[in-house]
PDB file of N, CA and C in Angstrom:
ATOM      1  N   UNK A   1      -5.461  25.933 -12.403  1.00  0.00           N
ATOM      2  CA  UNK A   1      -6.348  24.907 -11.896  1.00  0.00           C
ATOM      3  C   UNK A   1      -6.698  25.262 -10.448  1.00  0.00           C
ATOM      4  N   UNK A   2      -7.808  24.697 -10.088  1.00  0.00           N
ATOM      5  CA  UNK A   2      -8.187  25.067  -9.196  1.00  0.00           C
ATOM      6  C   UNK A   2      -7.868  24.253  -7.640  1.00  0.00           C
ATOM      7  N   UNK A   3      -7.902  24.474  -6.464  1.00  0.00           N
ATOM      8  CA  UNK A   3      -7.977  23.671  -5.757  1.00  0.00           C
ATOM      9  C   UNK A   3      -9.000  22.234  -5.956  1.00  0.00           C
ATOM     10  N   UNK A   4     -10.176  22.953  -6.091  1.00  0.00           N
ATOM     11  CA  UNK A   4     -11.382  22.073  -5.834  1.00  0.00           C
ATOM     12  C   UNK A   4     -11.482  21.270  -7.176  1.00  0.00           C
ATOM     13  N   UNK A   5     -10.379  21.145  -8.064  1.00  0.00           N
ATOM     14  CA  UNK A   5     -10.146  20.587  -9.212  1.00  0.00           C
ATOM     15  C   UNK A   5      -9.424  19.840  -9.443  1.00  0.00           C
ATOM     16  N   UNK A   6      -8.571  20.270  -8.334  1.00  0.00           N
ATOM     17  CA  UNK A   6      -6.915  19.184  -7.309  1.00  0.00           C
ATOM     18  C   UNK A   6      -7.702  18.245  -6.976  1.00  0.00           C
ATOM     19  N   UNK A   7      -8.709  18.484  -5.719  1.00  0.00           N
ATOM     20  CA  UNK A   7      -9.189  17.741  -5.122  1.00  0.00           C
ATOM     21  C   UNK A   7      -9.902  16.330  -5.721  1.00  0.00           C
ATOM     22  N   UNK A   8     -10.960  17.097  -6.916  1.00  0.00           N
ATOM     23  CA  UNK A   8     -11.486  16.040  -7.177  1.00  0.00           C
ATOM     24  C   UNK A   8     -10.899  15.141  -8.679  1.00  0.00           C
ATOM     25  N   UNK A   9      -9.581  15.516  -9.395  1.00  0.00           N
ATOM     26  CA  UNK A   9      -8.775  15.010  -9.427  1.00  0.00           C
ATOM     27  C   UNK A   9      -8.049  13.954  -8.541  1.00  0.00           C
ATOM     28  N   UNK A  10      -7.493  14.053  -7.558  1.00  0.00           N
ATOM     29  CA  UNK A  10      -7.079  13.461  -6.264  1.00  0.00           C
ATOM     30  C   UNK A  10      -7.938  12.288  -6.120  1.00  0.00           C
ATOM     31  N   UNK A  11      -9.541  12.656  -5.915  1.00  0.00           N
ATOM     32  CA  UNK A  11     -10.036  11.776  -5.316  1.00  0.00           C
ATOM     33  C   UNK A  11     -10.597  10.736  -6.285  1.00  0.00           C
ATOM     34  N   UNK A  12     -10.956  11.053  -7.957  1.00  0.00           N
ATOM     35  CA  UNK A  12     -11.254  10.471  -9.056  1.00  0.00           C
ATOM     36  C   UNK A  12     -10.165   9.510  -9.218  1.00  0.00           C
ATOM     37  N   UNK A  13      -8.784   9.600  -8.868  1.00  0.00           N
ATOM     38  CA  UNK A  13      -8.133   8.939  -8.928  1.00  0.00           C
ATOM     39  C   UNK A  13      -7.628   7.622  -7.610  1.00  0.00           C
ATOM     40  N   UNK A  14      -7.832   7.968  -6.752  1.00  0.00           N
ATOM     41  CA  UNK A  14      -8.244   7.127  -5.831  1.00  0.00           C
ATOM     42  C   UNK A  14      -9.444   6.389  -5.808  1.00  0.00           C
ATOM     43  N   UNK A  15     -10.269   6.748  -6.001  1.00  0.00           N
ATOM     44  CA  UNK A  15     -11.226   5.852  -6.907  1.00  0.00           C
ATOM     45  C   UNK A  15     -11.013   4.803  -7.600  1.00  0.00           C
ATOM     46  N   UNK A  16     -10.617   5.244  -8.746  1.00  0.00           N
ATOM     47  CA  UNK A  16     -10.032   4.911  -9.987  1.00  0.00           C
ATOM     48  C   UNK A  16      -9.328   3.100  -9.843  1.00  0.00           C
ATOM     49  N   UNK A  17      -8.604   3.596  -9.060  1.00  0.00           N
ATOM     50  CA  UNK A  17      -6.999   2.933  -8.232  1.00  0.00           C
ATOM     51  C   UNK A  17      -7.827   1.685  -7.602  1.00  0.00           C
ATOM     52  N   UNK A  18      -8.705   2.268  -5.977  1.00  0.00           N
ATOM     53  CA  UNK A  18      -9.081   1.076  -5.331  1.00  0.00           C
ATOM     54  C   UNK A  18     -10.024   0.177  -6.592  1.00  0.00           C
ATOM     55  N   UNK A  19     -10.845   0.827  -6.985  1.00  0.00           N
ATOM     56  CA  UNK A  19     -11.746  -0.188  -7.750  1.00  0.00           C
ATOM     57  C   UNK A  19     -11.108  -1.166  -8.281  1.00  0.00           C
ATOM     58  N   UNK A  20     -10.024  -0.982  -8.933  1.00  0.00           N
ATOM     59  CA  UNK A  20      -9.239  -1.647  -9.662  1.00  0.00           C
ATOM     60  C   UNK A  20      -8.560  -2.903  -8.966  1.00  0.00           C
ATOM     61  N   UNK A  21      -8.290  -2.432  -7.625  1.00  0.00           N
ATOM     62  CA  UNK A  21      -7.764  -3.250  -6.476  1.00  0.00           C
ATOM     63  C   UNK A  21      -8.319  -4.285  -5.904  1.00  0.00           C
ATOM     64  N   UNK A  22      -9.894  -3.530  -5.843  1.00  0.00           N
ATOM     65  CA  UNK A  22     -11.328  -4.607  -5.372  1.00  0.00           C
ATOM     66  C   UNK A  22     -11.656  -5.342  -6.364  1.00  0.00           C
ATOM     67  N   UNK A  23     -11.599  -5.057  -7.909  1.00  0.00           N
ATOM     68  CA  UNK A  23     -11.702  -5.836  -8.774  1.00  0.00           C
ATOM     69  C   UNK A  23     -10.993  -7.162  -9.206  1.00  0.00           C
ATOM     70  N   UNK A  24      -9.365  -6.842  -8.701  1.00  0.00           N
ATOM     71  CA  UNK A  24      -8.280  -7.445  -8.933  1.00  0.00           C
ATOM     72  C   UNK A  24      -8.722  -8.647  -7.685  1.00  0.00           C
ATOM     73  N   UNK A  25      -9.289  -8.544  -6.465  1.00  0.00           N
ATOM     74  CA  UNK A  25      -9.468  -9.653  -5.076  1.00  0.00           C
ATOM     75  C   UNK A  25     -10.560 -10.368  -6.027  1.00  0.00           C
ATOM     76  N   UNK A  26     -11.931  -9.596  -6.386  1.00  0.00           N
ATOM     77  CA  UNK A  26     -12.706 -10.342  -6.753  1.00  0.00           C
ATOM     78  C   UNK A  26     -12.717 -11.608  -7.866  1.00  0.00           C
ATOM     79  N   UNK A  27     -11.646 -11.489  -8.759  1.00  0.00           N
ATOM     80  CA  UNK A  27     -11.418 -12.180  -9.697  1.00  0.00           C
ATOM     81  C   UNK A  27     -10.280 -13.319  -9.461  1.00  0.00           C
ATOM     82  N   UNK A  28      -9.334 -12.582  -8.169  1.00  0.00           N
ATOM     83  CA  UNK A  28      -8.775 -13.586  -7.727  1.00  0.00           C
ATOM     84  C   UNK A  28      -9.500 -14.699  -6.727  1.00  0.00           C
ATOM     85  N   UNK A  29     -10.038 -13.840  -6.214  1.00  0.00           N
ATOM     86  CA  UNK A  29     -11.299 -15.112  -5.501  1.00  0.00           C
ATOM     87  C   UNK A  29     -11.927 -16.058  -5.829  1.00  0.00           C
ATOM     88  N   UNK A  30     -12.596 -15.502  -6.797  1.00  0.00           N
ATOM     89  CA  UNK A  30     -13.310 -16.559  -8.075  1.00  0.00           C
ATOM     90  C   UNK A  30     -12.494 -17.799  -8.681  1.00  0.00           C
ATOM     91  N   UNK A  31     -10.830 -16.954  -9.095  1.00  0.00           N
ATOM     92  CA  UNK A  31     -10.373 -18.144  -9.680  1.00  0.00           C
ATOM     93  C   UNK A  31      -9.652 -19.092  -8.983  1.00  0.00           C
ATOM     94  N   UNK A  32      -9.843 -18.696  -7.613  1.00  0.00           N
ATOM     95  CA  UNK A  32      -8.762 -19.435  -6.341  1.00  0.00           C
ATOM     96  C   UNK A  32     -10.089 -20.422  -5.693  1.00  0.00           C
ATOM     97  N   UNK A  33     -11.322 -19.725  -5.308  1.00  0.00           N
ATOM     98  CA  UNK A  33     -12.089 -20.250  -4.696  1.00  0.00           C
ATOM     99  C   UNK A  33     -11.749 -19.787  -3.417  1.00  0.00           C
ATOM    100  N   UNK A  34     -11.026 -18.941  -2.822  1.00  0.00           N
ATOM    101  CA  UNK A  34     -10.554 -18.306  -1.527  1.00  0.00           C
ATOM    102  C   UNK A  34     -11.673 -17.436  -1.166  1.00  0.00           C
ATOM    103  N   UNK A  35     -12.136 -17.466   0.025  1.00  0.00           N
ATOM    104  CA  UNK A  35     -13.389 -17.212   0.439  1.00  0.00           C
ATOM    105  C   UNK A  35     -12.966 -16.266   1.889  1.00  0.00           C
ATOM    106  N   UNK A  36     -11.418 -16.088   2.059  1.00  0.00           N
ATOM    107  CA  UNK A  36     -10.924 -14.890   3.300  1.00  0.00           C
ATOM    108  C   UNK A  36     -10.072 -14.091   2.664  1.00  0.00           C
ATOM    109  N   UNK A  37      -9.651 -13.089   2.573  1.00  0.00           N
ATOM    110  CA  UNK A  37      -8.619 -11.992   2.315  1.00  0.00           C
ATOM    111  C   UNK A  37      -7.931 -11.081   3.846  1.00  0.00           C
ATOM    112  N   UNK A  38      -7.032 -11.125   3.303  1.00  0.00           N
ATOM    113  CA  UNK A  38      -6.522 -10.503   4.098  1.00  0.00           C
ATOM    114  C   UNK A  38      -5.761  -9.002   3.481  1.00  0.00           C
ATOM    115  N   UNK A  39      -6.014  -7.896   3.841  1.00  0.00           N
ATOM    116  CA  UNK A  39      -5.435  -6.459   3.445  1.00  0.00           C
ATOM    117  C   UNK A  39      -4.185  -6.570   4.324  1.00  0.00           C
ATOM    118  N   UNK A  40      -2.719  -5.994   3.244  1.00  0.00           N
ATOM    119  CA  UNK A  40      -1.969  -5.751   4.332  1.00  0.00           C
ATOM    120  C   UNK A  40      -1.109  -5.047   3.776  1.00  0.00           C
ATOM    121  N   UNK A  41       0.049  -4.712   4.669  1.00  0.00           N
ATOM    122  CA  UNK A  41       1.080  -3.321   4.094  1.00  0.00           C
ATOM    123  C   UNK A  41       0.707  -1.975   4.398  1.00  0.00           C
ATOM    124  N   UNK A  42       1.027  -0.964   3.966  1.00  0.00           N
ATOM    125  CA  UNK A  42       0.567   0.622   3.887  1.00  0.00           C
ATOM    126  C   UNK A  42      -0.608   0.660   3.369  1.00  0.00           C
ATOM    127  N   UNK A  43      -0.690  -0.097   2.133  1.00  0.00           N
ATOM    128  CA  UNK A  43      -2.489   0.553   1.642  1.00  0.00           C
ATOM    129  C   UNK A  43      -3.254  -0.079   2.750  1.00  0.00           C
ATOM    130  N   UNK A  44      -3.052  -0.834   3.483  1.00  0.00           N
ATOM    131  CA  UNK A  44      -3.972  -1.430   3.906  1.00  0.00           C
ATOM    132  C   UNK A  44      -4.763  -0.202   5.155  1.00  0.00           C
ATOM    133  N   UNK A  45      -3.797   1.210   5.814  1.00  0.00           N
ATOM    134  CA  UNK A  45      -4.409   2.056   6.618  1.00  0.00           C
ATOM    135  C   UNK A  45      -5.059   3.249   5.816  1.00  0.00           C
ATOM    136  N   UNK A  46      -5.629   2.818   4.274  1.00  0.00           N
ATOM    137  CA  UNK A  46      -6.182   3.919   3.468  1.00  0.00           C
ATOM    138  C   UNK A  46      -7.688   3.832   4.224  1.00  0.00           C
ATOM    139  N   UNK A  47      -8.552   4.592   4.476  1.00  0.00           N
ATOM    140  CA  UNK A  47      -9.816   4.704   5.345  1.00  0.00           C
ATOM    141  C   UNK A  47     -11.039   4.296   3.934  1.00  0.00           C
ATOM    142  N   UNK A  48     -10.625   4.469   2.842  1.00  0.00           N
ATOM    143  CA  UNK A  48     -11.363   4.484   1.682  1.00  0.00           C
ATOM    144  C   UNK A  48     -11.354   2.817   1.079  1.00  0.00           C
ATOM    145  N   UNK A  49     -10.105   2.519   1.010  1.00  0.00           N
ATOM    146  CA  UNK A  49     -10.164   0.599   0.725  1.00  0.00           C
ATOM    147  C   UNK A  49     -10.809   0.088   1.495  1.00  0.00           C
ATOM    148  N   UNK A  50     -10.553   0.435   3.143  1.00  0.00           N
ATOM    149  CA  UNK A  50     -11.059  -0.459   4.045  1.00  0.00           C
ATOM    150  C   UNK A  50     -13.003  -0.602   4.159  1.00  0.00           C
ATOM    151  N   UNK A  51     -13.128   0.618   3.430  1.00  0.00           N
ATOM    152  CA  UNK A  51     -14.883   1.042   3.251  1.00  0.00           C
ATOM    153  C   UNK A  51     -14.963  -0.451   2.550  1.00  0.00           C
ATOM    154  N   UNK A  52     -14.210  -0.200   1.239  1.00  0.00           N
ATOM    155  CA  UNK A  52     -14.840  -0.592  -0.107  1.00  0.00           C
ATOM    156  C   UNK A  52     -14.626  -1.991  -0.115  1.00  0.00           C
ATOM    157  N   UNK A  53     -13.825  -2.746   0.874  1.00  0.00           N
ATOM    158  CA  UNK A  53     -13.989  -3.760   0.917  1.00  0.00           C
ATOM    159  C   UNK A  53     -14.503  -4.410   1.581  1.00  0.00           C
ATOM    160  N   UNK A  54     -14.852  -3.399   2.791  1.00  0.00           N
ATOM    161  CA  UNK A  54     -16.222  -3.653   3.879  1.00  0.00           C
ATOM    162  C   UNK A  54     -17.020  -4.189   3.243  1.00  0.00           C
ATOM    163  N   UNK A  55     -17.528  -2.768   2.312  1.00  0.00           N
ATOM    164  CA  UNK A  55     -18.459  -3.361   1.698  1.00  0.00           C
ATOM    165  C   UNK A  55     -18.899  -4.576   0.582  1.00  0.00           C
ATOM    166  N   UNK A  56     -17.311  -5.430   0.168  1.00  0.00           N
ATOM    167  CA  UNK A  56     -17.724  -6.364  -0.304  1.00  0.00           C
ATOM    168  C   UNK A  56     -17.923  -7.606   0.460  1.00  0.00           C
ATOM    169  N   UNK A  57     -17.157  -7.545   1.358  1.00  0.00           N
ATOM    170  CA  UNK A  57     -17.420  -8.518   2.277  1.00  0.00           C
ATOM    171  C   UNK A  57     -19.012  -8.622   2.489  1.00  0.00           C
ATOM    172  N   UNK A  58     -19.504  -7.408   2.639  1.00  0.00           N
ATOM    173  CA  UNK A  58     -20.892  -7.061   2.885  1.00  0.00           C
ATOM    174  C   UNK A  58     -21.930  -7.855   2.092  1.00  0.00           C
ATOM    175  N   UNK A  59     -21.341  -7.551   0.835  1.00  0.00           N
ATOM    176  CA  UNK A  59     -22.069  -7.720  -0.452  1.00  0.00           C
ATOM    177  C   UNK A  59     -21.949  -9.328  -0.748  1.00  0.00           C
ATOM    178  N   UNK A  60     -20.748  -9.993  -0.055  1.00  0.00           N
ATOM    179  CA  UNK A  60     -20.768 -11.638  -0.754  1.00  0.00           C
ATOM    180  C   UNK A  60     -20.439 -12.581   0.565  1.00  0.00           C
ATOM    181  N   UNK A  61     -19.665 -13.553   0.387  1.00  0.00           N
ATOM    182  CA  UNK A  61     -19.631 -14.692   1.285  1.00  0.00           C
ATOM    183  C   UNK A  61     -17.931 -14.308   1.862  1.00  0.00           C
ATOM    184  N   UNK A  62     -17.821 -13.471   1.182  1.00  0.00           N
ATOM    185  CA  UNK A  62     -15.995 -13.419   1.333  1.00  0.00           C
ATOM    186  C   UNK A  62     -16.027 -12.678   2.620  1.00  0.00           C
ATOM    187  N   UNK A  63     -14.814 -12.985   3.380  1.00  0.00           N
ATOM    188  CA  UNK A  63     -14.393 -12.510   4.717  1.00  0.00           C
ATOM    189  C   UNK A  63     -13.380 -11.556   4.590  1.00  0.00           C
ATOM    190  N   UNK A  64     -12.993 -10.316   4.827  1.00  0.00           N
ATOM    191  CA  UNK A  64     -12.361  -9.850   4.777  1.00  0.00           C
ATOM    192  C   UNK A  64     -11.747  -9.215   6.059  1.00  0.00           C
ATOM    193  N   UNK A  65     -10.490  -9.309   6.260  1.00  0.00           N
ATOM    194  CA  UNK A  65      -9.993  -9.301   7.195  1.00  0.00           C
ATOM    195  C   UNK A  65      -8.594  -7.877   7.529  1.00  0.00           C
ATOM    196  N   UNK A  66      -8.227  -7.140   7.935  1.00  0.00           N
ATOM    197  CA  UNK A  66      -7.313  -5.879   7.869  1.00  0.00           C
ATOM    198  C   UNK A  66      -6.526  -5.791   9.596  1.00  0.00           C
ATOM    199  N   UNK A  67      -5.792  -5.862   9.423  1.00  0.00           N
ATOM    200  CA  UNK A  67      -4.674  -5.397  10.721  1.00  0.00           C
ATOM    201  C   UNK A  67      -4.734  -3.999  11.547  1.00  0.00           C
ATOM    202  N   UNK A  68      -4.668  -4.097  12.795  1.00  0.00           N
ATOM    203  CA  UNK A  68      -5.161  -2.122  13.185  1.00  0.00           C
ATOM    204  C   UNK A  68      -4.078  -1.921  12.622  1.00  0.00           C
ATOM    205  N   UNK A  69      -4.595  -0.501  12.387  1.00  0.00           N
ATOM    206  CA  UNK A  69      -3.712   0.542  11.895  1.00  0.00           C
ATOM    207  C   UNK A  69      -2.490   0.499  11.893  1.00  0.00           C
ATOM    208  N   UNK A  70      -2.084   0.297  13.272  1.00  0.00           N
ATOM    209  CA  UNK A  70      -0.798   0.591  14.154  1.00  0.00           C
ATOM    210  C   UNK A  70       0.168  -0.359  13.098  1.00  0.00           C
ATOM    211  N   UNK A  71      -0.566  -1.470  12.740  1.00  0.00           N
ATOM    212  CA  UNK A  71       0.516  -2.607  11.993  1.00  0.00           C
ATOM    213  C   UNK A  71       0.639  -2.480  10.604  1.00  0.00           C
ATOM    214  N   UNK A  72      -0.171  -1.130  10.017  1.00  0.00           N
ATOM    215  CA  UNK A  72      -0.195  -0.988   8.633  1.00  0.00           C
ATOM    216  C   UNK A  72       0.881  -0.447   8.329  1.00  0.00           C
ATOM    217  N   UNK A  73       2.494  -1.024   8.271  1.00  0.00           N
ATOM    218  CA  UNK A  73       3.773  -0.284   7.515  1.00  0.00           C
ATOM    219  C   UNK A  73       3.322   0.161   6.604  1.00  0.00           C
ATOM    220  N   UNK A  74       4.324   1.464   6.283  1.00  0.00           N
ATOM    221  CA  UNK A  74       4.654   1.857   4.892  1.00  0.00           C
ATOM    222  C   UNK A  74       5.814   1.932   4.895  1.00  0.00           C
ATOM    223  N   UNK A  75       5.828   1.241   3.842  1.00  0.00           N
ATOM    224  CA  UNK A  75       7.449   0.927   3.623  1.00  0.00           C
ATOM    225  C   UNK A  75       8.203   1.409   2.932  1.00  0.00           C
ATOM    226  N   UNK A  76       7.575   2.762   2.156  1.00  0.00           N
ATOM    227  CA  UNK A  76       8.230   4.082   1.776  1.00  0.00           C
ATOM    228  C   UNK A  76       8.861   4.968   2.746  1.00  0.00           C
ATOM    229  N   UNK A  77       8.179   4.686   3.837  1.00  0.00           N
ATOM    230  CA  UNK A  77       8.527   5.590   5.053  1.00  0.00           C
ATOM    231  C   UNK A  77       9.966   5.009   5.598  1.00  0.00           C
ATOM    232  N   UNK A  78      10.128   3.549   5.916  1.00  0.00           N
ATOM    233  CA  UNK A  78      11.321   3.240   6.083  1.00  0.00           C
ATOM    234  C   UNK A  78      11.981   3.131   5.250  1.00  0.00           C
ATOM    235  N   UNK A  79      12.198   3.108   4.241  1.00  0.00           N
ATOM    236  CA  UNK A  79      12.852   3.330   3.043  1.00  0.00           C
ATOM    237  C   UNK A  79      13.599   4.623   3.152  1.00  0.00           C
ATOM    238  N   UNK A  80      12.398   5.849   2.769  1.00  0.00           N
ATOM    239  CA  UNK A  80      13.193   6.842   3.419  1.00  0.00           C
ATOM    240  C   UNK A  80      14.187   6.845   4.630  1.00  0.00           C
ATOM    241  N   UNK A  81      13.482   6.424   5.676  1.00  0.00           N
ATOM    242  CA  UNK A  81      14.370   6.863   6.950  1.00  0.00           C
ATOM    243  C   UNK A  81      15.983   6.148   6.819  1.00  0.00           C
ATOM    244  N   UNK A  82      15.723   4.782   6.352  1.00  0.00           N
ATOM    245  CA  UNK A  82      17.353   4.579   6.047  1.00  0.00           C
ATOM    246  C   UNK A  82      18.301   5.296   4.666  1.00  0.00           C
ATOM    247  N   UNK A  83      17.338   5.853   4.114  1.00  0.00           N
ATOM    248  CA  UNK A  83      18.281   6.388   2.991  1.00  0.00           C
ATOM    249  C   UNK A  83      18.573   7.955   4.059  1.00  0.00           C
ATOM    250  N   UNK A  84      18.103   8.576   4.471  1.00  0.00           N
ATOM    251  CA  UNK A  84      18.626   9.570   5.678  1.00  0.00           C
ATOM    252  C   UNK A  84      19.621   9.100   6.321  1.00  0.00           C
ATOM    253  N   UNK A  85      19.587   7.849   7.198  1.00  0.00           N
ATOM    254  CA  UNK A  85      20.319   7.364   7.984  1.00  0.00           C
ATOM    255  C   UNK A  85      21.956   7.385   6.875  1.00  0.00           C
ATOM    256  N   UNK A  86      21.606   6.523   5.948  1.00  0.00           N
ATOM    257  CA  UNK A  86      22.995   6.383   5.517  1.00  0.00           C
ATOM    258  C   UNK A  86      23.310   7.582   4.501  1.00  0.00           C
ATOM    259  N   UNK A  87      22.961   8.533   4.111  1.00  0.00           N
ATOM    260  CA  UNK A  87      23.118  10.519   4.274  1.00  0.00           C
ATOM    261  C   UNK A  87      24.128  10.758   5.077  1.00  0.00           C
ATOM    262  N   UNK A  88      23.352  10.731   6.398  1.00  0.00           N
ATOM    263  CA  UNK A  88      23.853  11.532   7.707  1.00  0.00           C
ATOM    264  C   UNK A  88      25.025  10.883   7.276  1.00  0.00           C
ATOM    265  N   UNK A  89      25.607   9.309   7.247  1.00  0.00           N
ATOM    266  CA  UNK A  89      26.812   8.789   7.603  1.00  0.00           C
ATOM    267  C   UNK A  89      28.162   9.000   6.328  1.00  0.00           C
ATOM    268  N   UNK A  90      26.964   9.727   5.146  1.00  0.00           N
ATOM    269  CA  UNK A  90      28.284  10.254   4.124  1.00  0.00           C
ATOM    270  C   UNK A  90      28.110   9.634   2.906  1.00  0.00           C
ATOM    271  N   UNK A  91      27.193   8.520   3.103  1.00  0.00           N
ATOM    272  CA  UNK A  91      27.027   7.240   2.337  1.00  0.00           C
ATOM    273  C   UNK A  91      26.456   7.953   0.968  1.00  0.00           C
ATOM    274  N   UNK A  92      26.875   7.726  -0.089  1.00  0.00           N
ATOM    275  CA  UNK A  92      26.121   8.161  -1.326  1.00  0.00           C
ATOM    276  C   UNK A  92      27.016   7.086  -2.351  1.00  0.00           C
ATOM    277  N   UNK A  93      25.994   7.214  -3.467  1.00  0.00           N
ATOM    278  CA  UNK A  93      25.945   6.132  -4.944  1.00  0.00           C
ATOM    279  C   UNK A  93      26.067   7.003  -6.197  1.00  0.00           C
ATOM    280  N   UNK A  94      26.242   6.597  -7.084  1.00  0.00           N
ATOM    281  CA  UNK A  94      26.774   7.061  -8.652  1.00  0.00           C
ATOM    282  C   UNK A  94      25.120   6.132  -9.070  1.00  0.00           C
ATOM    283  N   UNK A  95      24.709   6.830 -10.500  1.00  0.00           N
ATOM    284  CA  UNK A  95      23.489   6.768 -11.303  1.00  0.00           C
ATOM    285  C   UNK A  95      23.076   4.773 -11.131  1.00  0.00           C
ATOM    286  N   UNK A  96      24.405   4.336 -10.662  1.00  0.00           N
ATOM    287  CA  UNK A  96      24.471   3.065 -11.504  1.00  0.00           C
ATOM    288  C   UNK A  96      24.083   1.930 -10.463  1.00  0.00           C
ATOM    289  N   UNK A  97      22.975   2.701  -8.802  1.00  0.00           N
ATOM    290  CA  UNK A  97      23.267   1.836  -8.319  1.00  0.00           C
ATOM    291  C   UNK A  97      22.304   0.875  -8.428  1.00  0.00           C
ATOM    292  N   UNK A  98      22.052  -0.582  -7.889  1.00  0.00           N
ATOM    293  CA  UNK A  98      21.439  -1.627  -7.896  1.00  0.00           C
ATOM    294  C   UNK A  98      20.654  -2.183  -6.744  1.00  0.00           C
ATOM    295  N   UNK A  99      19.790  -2.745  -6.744  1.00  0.00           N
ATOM    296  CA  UNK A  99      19.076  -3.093  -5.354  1.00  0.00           C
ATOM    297  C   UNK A  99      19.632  -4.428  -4.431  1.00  0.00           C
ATOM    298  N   UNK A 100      19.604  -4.319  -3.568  1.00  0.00           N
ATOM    299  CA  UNK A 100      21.240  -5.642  -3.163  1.00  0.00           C
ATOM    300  C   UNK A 100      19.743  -5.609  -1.724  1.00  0.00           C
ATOM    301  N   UNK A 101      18.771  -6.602  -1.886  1.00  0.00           N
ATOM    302  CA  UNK A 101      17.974  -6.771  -0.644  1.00  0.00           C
ATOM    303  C   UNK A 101      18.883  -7.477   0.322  1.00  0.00           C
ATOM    304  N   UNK A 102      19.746  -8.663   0.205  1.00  0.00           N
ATOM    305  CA  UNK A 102      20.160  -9.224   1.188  1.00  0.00           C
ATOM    306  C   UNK A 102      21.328  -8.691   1.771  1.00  0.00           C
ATOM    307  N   UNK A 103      21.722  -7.401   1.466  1.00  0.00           N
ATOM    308  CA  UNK A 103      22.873  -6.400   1.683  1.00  0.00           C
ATOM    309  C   UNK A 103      22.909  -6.208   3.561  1.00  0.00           C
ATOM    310  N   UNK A 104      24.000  -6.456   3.991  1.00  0.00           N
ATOM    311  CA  UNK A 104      24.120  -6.682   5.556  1.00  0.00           C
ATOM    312  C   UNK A 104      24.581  -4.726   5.788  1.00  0.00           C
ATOM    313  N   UNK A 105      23.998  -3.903   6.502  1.00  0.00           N
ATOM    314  CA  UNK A 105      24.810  -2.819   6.828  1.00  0.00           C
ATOM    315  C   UNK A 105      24.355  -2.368   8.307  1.00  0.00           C
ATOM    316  N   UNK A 106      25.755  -2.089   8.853  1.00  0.00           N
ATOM    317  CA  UNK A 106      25.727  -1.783  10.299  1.00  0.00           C
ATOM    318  C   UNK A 106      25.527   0.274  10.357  1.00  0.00           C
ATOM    319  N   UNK A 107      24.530   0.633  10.981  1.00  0.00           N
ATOM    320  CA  UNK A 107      23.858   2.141  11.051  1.00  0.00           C
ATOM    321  C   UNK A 107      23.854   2.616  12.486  1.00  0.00           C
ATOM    322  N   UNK A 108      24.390   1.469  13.167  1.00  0.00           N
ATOM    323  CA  UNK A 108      24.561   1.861  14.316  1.00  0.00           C
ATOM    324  C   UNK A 108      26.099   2.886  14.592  1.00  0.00           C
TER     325      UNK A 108
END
């Protein structure tokens, strides 16, 4: 395969993805009657959503609203960094482990 086959693979699928995303606001809009959105999290610093929902805002009465960049977490990224953190400290799990969100751990 080719690069330029990667690529537009890659990008057919990002496509694919937001539409689905813009589709998913529009229908929630409709059935809420919510007339502001707000983008937020990691997808929210994709340069391609923020077009496509420009442009619906563009296109209807809806307000759409996005956080700079700077505040767009990804929260894969910290995810990672504490699974490093508790690495470095020796810390490891068997197949069986479980997600414990309210789990208190000191990394200092």
């Amino acid at each position: 395969m080719t690069e330029t086959e990667i690529n537009d693979i890659c990008y057919y699928f990002q496509e694919a993805a937001l539409d689905a995303l813009v589709e998913k606001v529009i229908r929630a809009a409709e059935v809420t009657g919510c007339r502001r959105v707000v983008i937020g999290g990691g997808v929210a610093a994709n340069s391609r959503l923020r077009e496509k929902m420009k442009d619906l805002g563009s296109f209807s009465s809806m307000k759409i609203h996005f956080p700079e960049l700077k505040y767009c977490m990804d929260n894969a990224a910290m995810i990672g960094y504490l699974g490093e953190m508790l690495y470095k400290k020796g810390m490891r799990s068997d197949l069986y482990l479980s997600a414990e969100p309210n789990l208190a751990q000191n990394l200092t």
